[in-house]
N, C-alpha and C. Protein backbone atom coordinates (compact mmCIF):
# COMPACT_ATOMS: atom_id res chain seq x y z
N UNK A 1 108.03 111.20 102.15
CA UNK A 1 106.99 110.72 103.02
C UNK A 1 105.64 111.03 102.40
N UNK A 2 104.78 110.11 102.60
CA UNK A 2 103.30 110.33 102.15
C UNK A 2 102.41 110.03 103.31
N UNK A 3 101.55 111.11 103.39
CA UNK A 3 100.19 111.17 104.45
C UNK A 3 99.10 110.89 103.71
N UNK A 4 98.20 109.73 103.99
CA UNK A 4 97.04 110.11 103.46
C UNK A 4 95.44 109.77 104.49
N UNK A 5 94.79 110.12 104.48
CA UNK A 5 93.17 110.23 104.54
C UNK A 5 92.39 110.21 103.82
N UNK A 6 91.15 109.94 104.14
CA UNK A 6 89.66 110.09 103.35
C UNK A 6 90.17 111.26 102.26
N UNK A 7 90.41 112.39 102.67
CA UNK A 7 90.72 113.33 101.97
C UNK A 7 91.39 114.42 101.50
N UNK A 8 92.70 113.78 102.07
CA UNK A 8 93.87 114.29 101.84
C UNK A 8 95.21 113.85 101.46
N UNK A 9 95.81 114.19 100.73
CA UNK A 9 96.82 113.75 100.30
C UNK A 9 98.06 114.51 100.50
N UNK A 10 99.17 114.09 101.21
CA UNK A 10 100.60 115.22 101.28
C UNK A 10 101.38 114.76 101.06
N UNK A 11 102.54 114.78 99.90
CA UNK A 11 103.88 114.38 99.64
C UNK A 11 104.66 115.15 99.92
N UNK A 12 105.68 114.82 100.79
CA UNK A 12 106.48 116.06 100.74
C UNK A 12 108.40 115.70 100.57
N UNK A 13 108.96 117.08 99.74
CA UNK A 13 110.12 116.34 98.77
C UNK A 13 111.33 117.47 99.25
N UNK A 14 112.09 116.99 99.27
CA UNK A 14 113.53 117.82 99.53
C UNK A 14 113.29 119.00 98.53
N UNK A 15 113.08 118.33 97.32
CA UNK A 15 113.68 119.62 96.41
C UNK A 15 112.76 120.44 95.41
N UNK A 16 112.46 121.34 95.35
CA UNK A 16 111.00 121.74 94.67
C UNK A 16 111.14 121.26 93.21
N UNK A 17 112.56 120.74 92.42
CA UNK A 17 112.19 120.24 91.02
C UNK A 17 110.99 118.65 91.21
N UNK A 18 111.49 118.00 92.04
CA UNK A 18 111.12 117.11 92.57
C UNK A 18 109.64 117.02 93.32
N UNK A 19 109.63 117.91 93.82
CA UNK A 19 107.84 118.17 93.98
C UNK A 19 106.87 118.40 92.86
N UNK A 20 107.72 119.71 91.74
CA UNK A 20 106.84 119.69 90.16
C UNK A 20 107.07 119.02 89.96
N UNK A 21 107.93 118.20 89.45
CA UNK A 21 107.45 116.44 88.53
C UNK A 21 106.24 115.80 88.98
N UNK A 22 106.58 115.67 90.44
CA UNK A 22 105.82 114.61 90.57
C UNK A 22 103.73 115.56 90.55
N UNK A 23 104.14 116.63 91.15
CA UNK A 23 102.36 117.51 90.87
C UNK A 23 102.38 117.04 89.31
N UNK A 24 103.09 117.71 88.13
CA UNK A 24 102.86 117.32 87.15
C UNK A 24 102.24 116.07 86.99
N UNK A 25 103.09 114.79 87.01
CA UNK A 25 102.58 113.50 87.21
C UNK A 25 101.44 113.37 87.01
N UNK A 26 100.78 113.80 88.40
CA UNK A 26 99.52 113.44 88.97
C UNK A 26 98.69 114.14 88.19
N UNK A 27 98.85 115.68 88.12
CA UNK A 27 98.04 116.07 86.89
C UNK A 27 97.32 115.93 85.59
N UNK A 28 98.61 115.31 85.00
CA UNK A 28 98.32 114.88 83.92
C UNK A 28 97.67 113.53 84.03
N UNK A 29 97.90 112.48 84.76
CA UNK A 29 97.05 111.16 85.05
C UNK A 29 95.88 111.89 85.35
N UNK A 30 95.86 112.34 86.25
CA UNK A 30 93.98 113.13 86.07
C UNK A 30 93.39 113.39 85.34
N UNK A 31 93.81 114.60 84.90
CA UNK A 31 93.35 114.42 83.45
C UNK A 31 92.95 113.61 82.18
N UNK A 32 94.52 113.39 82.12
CA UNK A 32 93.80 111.82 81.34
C UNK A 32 92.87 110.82 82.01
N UNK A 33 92.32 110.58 83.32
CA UNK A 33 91.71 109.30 83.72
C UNK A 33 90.19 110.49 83.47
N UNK A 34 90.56 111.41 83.14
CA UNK A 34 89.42 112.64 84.12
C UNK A 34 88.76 112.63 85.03
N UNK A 35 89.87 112.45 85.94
CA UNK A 35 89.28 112.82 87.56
C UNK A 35 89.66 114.36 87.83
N UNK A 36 88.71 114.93 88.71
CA UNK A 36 88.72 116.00 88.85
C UNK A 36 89.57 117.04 89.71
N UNK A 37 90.32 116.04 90.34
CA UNK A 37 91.24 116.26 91.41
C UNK A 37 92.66 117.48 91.01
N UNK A 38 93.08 118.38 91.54
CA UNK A 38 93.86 118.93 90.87
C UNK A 38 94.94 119.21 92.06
N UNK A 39 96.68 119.02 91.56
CA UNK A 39 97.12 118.97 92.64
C UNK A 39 98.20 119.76 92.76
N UNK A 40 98.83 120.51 93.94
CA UNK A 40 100.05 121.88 93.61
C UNK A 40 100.88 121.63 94.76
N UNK A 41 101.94 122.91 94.39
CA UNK A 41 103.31 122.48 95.13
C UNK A 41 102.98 123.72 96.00
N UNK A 42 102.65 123.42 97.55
CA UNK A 42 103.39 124.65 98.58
C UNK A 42 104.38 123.86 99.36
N UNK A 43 105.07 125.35 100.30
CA UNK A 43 105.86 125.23 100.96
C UNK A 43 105.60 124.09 101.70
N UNK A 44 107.07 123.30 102.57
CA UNK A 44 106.80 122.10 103.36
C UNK A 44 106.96 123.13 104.67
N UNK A 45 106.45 122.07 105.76
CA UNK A 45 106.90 122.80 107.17
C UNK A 45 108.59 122.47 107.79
N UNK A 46 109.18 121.97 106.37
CA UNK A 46 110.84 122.06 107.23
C UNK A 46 111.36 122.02 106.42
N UNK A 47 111.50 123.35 105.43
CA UNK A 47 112.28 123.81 104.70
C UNK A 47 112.32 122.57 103.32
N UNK A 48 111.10 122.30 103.24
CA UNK A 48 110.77 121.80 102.23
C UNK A 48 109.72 122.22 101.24
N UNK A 49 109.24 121.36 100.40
CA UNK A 49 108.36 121.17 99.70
C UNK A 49 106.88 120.13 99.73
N UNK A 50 106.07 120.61 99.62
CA UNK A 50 104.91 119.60 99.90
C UNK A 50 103.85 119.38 98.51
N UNK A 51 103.48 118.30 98.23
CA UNK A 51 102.46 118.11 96.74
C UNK A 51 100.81 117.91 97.63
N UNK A 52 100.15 118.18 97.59
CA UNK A 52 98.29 118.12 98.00
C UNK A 52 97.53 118.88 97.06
N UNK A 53 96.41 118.71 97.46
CA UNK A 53 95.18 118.58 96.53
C UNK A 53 94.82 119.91 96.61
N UNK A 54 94.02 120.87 95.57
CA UNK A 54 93.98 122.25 95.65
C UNK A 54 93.07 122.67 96.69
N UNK A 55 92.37 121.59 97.31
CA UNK A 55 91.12 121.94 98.35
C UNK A 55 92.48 122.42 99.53
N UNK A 56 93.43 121.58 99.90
CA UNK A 56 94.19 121.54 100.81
C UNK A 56 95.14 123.00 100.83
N UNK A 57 95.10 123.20 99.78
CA UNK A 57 95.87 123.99 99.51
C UNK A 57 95.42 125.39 99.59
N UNK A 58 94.51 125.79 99.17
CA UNK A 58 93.63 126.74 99.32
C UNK A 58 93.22 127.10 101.08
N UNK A 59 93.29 125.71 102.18
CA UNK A 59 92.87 125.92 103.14
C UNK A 59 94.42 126.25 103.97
N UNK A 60 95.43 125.93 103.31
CA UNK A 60 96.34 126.18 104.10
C UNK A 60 96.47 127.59 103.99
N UNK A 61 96.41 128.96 103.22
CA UNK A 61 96.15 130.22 103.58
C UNK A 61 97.50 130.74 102.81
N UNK A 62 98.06 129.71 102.27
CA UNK A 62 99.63 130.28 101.95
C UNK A 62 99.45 130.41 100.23
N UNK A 63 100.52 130.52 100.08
CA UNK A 63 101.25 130.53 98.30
C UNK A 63 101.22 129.19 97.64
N UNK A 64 100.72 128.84 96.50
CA UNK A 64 101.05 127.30 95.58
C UNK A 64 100.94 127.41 94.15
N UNK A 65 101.06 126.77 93.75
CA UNK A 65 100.90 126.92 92.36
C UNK A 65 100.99 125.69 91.66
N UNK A 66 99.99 125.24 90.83
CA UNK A 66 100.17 123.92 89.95
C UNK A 66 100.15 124.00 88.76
N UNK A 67 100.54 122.80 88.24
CA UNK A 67 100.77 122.84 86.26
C UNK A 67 100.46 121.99 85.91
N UNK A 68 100.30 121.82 84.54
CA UNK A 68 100.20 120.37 84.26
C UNK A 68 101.19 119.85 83.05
């Protein structure tokens, strides 16, 4: 499933290999386009996984971590 807004973005994936790919993904297209956007994997709210933007991530108060 994907949520989005003005300014937010949430993917969220069964399986956490499946959440890093796809953060990766996006990362690296950023980079290469150089947009400034940077994006990481926290926890989902049902025993999942979720991909958003580091602003989002930072406000959720929890654990994440991104790569590229």
């Amino acid at each position: 499933m994907k949520t989005t807004n003005e300014t937010t973005t949430i993917m969220f994936f069964d399986s956490e290999g499946d959440a890093d790919a796809r953060m990766r993904s996006l990362n690296r297209s950023a980079m290469n386009a150089r947009h400034p956007e940077i994006f990481c994997v926290v926890d989902g709210p049902d025993d999942n996984f979720a991909v958003v933007d580091l602003t989002t991530a930072i406000d959720l108060g929890g654990g994440y971590r991104w790569a590229i």
